[in-house]
C-alpha atoms as a PDB file:
ATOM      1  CA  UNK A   1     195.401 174.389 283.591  1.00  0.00           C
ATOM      2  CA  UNK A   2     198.689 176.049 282.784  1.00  0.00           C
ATOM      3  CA  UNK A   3     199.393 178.334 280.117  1.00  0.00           C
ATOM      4  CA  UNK A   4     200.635 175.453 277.678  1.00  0.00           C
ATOM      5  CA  UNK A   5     197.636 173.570 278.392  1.00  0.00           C
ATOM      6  CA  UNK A   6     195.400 177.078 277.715  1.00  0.00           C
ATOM      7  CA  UNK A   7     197.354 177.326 274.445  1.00  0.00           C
ATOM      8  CA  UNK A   8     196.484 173.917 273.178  1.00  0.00           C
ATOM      9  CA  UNK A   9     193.085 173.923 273.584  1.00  0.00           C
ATOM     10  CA  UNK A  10     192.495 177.521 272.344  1.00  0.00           C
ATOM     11  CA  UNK A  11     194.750 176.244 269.407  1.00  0.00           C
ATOM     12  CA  UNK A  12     192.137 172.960 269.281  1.00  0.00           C
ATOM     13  CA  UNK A  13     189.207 175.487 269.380  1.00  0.00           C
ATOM     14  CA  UNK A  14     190.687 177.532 266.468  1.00  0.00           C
ATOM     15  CA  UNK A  15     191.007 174.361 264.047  1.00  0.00           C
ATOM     16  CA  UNK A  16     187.564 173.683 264.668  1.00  0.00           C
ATOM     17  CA  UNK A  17     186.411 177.229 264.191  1.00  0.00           C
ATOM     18  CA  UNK A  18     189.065 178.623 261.281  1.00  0.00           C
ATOM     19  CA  UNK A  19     190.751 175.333 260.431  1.00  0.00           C
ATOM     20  CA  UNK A  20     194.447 175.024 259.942  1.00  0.00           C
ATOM     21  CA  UNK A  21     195.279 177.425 257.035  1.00  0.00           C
ATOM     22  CA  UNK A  22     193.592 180.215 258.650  1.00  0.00           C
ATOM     23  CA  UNK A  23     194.584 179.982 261.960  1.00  0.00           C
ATOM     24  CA  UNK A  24     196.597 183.227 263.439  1.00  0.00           C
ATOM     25  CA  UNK A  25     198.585 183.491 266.409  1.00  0.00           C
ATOM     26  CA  UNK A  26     196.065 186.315 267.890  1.00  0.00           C
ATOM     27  CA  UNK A  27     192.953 183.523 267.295  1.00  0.00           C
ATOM     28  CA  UNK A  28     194.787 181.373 269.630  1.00  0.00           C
ATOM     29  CA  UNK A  29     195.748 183.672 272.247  1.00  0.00           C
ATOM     30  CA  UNK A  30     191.704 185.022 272.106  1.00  0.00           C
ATOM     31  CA  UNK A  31     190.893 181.905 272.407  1.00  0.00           C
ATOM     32  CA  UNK A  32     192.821 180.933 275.098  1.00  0.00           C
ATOM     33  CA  UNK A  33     192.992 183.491 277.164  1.00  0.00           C
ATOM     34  CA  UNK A  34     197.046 183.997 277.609  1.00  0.00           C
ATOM     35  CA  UNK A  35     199.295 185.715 275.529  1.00  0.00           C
ATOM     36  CA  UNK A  36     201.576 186.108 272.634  1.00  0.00           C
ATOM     37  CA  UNK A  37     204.835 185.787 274.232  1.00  0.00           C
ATOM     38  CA  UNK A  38     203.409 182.700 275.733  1.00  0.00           C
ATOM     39  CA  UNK A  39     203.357 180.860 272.512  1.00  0.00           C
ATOM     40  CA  UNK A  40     207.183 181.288 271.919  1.00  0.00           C
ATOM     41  CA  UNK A  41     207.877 180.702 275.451  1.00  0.00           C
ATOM     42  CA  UNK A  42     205.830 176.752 275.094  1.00  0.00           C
ATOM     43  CA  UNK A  43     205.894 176.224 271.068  1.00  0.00           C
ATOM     44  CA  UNK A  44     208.643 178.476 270.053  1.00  0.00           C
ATOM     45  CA  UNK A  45     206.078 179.439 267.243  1.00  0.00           C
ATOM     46  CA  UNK A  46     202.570 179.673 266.496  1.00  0.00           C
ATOM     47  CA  UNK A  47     203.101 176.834 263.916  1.00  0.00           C
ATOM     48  CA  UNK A  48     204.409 174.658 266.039  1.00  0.00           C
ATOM     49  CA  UNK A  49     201.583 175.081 268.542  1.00  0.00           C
ATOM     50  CA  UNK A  50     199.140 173.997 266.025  1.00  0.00           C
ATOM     51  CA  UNK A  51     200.632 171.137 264.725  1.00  0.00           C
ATOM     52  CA  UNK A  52     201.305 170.330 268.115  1.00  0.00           C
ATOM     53  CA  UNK A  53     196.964 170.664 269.035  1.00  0.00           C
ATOM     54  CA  UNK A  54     195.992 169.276 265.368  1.00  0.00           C
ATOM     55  CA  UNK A  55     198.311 165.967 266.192  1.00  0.00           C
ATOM     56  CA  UNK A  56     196.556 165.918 269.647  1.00  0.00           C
ATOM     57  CA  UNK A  57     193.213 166.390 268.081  1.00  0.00           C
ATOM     58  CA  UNK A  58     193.676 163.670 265.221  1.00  0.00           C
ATOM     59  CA  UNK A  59     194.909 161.353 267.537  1.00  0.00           C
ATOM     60  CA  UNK A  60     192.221 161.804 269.657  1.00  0.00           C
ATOM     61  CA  UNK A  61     189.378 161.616 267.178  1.00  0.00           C
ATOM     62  CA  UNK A  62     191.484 158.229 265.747  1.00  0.00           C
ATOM     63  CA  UNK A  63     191.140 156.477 268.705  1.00  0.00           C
ATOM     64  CA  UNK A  64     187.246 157.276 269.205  1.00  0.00           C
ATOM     65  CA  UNK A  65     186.294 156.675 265.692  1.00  0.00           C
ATOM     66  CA  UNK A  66     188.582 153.362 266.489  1.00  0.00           C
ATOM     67  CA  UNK A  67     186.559 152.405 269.163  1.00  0.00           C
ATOM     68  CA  UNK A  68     183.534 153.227 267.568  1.00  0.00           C
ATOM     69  CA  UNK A  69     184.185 150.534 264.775  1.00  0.00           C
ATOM     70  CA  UNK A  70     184.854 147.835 266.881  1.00  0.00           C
ATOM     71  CA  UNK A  71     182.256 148.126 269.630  1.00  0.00           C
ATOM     72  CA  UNK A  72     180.230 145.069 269.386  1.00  0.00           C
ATOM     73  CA  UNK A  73     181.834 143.763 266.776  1.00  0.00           C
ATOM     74  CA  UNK A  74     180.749 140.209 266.592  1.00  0.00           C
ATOM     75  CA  UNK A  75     183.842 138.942 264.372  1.00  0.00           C
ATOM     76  CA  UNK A  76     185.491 139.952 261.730  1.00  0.00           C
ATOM     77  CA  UNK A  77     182.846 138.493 258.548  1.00  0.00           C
ATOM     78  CA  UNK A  78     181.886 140.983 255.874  1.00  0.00           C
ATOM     79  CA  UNK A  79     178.174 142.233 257.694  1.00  0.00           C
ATOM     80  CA  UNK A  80     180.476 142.732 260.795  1.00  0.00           C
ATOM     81  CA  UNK A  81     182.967 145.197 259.001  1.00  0.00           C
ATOM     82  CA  UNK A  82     180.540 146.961 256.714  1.00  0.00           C
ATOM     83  CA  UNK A  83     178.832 148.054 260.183  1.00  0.00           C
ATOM     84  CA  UNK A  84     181.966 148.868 261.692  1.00  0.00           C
ATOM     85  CA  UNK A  85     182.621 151.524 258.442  1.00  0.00           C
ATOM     86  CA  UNK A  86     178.910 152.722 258.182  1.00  0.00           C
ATOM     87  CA  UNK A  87     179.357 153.856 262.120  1.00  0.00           C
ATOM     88  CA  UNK A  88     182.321 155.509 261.297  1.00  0.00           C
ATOM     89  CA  UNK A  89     181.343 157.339 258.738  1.00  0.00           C
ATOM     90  CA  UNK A  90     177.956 158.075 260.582  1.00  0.00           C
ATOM     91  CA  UNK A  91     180.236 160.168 263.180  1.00  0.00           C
ATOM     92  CA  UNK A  92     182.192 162.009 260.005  1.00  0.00           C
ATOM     93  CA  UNK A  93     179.571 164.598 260.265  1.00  0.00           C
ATOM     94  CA  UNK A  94     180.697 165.290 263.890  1.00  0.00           C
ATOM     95  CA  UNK A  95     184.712 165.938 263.032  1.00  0.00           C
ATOM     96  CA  UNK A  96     184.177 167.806 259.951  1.00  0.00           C
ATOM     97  CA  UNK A  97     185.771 171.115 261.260  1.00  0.00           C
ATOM     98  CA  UNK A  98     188.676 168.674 262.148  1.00  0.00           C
ATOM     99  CA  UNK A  99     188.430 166.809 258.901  1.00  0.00           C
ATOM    100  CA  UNK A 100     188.491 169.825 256.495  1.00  0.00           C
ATOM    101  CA  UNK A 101     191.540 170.948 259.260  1.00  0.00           C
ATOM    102  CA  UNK A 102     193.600 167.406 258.585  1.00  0.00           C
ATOM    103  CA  UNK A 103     193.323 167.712 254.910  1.00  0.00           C
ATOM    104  CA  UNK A 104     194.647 171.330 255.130  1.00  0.00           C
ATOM    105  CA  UNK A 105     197.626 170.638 256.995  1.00  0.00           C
ATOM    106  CA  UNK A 106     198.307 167.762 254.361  1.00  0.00           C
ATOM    107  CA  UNK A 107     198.624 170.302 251.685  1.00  0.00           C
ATOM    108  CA  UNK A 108     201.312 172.110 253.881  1.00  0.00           C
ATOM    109  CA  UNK A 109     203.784 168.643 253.889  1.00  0.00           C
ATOM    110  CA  UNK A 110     206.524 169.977 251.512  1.00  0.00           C
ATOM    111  CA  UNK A 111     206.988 173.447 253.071  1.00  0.00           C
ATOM    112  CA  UNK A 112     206.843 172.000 256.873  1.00  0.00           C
ATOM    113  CA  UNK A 113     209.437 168.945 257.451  1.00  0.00           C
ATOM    114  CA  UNK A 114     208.286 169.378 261.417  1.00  0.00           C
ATOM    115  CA  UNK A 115     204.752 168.593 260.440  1.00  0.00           C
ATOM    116  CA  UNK A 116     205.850 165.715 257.892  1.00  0.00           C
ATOM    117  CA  UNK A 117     207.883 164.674 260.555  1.00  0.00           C
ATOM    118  CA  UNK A 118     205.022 164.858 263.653  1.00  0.00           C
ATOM    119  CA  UNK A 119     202.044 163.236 261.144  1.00  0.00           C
ATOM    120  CA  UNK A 120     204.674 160.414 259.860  1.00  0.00           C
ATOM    121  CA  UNK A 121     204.759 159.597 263.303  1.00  0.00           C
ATOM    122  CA  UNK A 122     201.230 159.973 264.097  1.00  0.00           C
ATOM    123  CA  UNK A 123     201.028 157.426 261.357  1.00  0.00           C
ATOM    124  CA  UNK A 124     203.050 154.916 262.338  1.00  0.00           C
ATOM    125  CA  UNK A 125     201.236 155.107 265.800  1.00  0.00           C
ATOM    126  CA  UNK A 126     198.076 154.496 264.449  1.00  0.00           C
ATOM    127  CA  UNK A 127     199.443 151.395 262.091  1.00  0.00           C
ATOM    128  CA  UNK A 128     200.893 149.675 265.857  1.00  0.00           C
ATOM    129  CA  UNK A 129     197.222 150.419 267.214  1.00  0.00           C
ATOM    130  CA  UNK A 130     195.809 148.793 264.041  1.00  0.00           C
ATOM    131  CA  UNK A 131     197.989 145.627 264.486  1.00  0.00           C
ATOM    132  CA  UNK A 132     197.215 145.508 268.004  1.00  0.00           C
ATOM    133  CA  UNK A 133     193.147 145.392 266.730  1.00  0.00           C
ATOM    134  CA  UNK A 134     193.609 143.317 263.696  1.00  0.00           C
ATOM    135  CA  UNK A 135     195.452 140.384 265.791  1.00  0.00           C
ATOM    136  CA  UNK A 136     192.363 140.547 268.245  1.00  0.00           C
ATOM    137  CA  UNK A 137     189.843 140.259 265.878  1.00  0.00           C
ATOM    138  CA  UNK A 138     191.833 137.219 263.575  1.00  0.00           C
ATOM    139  CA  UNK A 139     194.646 135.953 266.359  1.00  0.00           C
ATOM    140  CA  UNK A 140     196.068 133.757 263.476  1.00  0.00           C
ATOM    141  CA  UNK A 141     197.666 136.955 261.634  1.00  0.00           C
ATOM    142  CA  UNK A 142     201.002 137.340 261.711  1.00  0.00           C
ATOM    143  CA  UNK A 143     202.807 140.414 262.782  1.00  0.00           C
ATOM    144  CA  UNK A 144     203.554 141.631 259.218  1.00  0.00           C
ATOM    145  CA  UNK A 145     200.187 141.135 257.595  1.00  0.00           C
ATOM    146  CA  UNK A 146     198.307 142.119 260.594  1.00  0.00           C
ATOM    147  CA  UNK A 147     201.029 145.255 259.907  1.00  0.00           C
ATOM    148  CA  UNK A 148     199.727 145.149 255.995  1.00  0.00           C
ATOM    149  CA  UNK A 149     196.312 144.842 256.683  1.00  0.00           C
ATOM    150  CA  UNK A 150     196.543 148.099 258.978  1.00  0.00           C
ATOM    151  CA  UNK A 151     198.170 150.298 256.689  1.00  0.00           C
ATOM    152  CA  UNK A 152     195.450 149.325 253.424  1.00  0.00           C
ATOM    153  CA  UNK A 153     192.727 150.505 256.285  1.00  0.00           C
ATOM    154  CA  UNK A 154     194.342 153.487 257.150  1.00  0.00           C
ATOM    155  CA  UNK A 155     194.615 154.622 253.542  1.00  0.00           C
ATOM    156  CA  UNK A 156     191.077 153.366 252.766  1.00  0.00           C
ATOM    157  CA  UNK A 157     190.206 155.734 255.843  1.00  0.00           C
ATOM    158  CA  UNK A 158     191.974 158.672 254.306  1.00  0.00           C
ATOM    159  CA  UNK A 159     190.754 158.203 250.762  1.00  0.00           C
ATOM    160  CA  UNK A 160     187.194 157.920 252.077  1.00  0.00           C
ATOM    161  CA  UNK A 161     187.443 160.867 254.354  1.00  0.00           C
ATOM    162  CA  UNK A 162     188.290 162.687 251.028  1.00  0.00           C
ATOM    163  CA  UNK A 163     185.501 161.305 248.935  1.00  0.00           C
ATOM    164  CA  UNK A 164     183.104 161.954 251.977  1.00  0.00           C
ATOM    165  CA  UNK A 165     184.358 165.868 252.212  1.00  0.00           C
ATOM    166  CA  UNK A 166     183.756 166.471 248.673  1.00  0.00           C
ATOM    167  CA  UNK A 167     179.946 164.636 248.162  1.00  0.00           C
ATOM    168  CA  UNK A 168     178.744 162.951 251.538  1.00  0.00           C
ATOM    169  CA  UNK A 169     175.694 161.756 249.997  1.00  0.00           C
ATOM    170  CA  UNK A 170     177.811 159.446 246.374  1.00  0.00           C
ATOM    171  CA  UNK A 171     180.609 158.527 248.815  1.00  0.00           C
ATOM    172  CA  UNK A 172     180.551 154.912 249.453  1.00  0.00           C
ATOM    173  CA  UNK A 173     179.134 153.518 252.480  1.00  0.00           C
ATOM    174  CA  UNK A 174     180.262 150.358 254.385  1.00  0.00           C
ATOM    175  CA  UNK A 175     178.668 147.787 252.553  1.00  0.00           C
ATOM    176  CA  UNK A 176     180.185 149.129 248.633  1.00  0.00           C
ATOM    177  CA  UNK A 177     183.383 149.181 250.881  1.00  0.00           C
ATOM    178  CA  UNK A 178     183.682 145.621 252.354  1.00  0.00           C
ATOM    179  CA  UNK A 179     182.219 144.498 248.221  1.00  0.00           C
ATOM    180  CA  UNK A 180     185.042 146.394 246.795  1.00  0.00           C
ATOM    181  CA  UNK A 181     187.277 144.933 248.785  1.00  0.00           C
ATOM    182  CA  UNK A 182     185.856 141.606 248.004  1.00  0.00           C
ATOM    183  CA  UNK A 183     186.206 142.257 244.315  1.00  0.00           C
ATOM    184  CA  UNK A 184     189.505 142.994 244.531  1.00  0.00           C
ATOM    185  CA  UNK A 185     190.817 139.963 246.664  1.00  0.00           C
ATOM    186  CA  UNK A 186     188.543 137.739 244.076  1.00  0.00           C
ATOM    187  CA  UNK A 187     190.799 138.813 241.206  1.00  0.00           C
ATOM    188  CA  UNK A 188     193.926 138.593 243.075  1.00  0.00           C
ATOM    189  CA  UNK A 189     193.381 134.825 244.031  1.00  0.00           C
ATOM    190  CA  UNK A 190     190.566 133.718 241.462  1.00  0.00           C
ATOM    191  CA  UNK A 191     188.507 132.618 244.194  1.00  0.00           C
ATOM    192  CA  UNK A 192     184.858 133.832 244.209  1.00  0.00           C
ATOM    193  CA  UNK A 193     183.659 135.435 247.514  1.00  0.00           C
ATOM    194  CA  UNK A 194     180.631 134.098 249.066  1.00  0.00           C
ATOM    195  CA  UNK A 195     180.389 136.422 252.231  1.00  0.00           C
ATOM    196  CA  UNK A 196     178.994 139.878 250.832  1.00  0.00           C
ATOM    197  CA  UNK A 197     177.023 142.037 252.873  1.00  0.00           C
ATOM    198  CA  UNK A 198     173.720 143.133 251.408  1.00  0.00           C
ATOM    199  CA  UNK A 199     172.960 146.128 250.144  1.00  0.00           C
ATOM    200  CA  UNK A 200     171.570 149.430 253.211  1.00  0.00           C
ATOM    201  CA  UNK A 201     173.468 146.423 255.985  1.00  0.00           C
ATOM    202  CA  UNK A 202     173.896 149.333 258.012  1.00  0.00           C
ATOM    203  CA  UNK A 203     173.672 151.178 261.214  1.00  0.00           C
ATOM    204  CA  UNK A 204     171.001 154.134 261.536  1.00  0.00           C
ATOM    205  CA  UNK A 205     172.605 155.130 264.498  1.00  0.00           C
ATOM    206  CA  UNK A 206     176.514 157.226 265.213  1.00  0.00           C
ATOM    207  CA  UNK A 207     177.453 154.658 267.054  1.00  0.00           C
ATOM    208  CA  UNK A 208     178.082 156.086 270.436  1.00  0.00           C
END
């Protein structure tokens, strides 16, 4: 690997080890094994550099914890998604460095437009994916709901990544998920749902 390479996986190792806030430009170049002039000659700054390795990193662990959900996914009934969430969050354990990283950088929106900028982006990457998913599993959805439908997941996603930070063992688990849910679309069109998943319908295993 090259230098800029070196840099972003030094910067990667960093988030893991001292998370975002806490991150300085000598951890990196320890890390990685190059030097400080080589992160303005690649990043321009050390900032950039990490937002450059947390996007990577995000985007990475997105796409796995993606896959994870959807492997073997028989269809897209309430049993099948509650599994899909309890595998997901039984890999949360896994990313926490990166987790606990994520939320930091959030906090750092209003003072970094670049990073607003780079995670808005990341964002709307991840809502395309999540059309391209939603229209496999129910090929009847139309662009903009299948659009709708990925951007209530991705915030249910952030909101439980939150809950699951703060108290792993009261945060809800894939079955409370999929019933919430179901309570909510009840009272919306007054129709009673007769798909819930039971109660523990999960998966002992991370999924892998």
């Amino acid at each position: 690997m090259g230098h800029r390479e070196d840099l972003l996986e030094g910067a990667k190792r960093c988030l893991h080890e001292k998370g975002y806030a806490r991150t300085t430009a000598r951890d990196i170049v320890a890390a990685s094994g190059t030097n400080l002039a080589s992160i303005g000659y690649h990043f321009g700054s050390k900032e950039a550099l990490l937002n450059a390795a947390l996007i990577e990193a995000i985007t990475d662990m997105g796409n796995e914890l993606i896959r994870t959900s959807t492997k073997d996914m028989a269809g897209p009934r309430a049993a099948d998604l509650a599994r899909g969430w309890d595998k997901v969050i039984a890999r949360f354990a896994e990313y926490r460095p990166l987790l606990v990283a994520q939320l930091e950088a959030w906090a750092q929106l209003e003072r970094s437009p670049e990073l607003r900028e780079e995670l808005a982006n990341r964002y709307e990457q991840d809502r395309a994916m999540g059309v391209e998913v939603a229209q496999q599993a129910v090929p009847s959805l139309d662009e903009r709901t299948a659009r709708a439908l990925a951007a209530v997941t991705s915030a249910i996603a952030d909101g439980l990544v939150v809950q699951w930070l703060l108290d792993p063992e009261r945060a809800p688990d894939g079955s409370e998920l999929v019933l919430g849910l179901q309570a909510l679309t009840s009272v919306l069109t007054g129709t009673p749902s007769t798909d819930t998943p039971a109660p523990g319908d999960s998966v002992e295993s991370s999924g892998t």
